[in-house]
N, C-alpha and C. Protein backbone atom coordinates (compact mmCIF):
# COMPACT_ATOMS: atom_id res chain seq x y z
N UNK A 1 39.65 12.71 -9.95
CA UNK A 1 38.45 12.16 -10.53
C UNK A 1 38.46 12.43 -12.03
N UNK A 2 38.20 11.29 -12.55
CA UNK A 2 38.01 11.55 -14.21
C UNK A 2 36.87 10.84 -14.83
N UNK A 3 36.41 11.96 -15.60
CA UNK A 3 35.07 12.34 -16.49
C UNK A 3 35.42 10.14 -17.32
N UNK A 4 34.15 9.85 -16.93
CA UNK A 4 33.97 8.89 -17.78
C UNK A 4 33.69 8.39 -19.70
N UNK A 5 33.22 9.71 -19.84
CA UNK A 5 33.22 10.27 -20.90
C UNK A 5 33.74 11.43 -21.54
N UNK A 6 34.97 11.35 -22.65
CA UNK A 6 35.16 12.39 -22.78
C UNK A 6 34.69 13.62 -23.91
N UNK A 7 34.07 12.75 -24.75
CA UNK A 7 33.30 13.77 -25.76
C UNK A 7 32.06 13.62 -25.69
N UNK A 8 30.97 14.27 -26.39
CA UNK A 8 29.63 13.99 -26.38
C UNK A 8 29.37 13.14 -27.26
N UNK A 9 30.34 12.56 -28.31
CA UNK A 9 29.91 11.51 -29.23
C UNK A 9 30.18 10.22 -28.36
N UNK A 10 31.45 10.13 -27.78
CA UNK A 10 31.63 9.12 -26.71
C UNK A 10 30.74 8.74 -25.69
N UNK A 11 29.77 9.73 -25.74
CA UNK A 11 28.20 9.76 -24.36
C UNK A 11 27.40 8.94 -25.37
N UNK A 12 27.26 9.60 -26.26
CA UNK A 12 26.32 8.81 -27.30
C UNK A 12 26.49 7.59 -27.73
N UNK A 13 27.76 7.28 -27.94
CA UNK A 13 28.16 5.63 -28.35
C UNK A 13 27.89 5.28 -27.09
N UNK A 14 28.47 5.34 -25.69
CA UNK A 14 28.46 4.37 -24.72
C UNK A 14 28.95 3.54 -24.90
N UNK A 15 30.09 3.20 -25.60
CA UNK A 15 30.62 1.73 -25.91
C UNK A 15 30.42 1.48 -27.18
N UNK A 16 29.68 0.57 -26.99
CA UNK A 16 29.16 -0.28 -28.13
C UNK A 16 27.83 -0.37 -27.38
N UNK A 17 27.25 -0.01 -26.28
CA UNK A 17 25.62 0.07 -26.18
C UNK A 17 24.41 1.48 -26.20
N UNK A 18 25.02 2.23 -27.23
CA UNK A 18 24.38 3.48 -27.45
C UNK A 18 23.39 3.18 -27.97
N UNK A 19 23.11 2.13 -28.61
CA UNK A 19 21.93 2.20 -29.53
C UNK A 19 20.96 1.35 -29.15
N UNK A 20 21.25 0.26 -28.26
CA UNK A 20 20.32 -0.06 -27.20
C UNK A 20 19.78 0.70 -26.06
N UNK A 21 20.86 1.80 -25.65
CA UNK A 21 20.36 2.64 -24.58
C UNK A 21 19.36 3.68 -24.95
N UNK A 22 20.08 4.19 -25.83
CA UNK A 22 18.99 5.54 -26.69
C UNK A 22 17.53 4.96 -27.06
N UNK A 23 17.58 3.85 -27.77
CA UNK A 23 16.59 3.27 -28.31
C UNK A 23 15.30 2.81 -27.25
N UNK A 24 15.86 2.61 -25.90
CA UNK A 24 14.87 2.50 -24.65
C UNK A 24 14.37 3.99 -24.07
N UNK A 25 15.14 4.58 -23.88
CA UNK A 25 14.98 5.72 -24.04
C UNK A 25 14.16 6.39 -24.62
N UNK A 26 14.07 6.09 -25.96
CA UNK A 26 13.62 6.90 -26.94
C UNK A 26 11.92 5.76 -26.98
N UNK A 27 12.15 4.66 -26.61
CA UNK A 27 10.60 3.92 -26.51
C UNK A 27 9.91 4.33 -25.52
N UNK A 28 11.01 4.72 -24.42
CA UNK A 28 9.97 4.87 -22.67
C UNK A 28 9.53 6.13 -23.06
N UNK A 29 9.86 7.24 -23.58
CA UNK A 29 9.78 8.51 -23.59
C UNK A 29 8.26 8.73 -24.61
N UNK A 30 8.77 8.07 -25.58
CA UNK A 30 7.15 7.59 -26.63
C UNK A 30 5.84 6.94 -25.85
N UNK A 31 6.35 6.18 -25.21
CA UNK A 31 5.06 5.26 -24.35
C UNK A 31 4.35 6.39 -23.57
N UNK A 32 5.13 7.18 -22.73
CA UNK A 32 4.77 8.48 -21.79
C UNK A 32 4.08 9.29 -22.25
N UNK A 33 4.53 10.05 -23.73
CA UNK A 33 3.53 10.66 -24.24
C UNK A 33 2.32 10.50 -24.63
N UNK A 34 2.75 8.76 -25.54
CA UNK A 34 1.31 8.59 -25.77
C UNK A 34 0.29 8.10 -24.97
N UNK A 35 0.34 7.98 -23.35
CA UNK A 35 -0.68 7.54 -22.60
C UNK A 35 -0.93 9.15 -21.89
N UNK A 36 -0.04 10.01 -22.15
CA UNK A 36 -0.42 11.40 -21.55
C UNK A 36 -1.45 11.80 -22.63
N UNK A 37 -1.30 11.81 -23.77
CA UNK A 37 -2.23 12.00 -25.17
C UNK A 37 -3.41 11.56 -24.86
N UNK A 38 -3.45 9.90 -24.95
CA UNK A 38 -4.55 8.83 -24.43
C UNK A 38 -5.59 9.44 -23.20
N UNK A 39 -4.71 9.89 -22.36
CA UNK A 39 -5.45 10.16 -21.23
C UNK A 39 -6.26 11.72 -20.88
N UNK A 40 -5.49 12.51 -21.80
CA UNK A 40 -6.18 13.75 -22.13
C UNK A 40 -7.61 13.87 -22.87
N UNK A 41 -7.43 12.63 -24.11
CA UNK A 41 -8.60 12.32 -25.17
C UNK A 41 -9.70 11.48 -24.25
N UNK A 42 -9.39 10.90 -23.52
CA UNK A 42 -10.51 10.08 -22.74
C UNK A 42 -10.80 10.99 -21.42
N UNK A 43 -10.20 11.74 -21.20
CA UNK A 43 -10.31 13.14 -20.05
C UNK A 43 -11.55 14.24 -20.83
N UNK A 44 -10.78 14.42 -21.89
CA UNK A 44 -12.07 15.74 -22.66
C UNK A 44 -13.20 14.90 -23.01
N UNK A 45 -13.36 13.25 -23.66
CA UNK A 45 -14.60 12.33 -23.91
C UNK A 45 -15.39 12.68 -22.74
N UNK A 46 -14.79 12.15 -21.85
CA UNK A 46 -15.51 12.13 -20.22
C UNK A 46 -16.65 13.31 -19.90
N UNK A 47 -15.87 14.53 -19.87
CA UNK A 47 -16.09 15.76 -19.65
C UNK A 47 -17.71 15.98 -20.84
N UNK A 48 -16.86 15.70 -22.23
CA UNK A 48 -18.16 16.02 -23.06
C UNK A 48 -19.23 15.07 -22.99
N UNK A 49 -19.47 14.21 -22.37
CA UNK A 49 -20.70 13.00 -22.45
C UNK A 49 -20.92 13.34 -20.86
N UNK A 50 -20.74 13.48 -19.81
CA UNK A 50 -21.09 14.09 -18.67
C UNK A 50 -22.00 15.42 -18.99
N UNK A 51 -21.47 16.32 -19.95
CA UNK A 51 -21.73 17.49 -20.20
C UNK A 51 -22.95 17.39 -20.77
N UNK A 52 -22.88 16.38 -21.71
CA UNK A 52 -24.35 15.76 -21.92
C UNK A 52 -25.70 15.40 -21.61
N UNK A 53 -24.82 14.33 -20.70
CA UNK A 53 -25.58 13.40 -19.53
C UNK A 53 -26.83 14.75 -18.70
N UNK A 54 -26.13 15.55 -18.58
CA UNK A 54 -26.04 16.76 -17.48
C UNK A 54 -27.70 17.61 -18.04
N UNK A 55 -27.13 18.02 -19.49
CA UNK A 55 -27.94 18.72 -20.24
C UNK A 55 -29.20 17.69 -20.60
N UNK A 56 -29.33 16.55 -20.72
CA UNK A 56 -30.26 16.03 -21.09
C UNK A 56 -31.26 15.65 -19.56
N UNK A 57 -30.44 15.13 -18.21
CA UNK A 57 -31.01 15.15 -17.08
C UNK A 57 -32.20 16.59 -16.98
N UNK A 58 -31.60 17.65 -16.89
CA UNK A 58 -31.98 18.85 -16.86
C UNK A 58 -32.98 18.91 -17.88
N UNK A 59 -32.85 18.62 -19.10
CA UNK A 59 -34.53 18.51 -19.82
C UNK A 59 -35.62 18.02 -19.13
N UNK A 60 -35.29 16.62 -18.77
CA UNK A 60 -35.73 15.35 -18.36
C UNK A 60 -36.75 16.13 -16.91
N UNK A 61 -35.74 16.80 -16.24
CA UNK A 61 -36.11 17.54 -14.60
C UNK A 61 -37.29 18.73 -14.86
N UNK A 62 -36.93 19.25 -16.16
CA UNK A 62 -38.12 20.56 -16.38
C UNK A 62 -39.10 19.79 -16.95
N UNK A 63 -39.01 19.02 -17.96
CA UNK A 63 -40.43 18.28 -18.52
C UNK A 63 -41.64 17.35 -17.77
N UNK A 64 -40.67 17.33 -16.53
CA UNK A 64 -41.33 16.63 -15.68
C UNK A 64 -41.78 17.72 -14.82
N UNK A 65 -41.05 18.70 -14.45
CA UNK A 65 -41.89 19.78 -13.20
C UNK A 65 -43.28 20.75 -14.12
N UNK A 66 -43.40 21.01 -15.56
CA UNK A 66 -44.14 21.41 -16.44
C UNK A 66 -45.10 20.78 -16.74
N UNK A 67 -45.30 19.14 -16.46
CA UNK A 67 -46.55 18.29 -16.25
C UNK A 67 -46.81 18.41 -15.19
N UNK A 68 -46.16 17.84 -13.76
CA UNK A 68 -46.43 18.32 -12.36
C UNK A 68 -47.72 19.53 -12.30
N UNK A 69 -47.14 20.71 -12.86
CA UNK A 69 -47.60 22.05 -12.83
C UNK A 69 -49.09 21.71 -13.42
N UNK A 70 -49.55 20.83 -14.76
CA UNK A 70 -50.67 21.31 -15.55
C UNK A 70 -51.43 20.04 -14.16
């Protein structure tokens, strides 16, 4: 059995299609991060306007049991 490649520059050329391969590569790998990014920033949004939502309900729930009361 023999190594299809024998140097690591020879991995890297691939022929003559290293720079199409790398270059997909190097786009899919970008796309991944930036929807992991994307999805973290609209993950913590979420969290802080819930967190909100939450805190202002809870006003909303005492201002109303404090009239109830008078």
């Amino acid at each position: 059995m023999q190594p299809y490649f024998y140097s690591v520059s020879e991995f890297i050329a691939m022929g003559t299609h290293g720079v199409f391969v790398w270059s997909c590569w190097a786009i899919t790998v970008g796309m991944i991060l930036i929807f992991i990014w994307y999805s973290r920033k609209q993950r913590h949004a979420l969290i802080k306007e819930l967190t909100i939502q939450q805190a202002r309900q809870a006003q909303r729930n005492a201002t109303t049991s404090k009239s109830m009361d008078l």
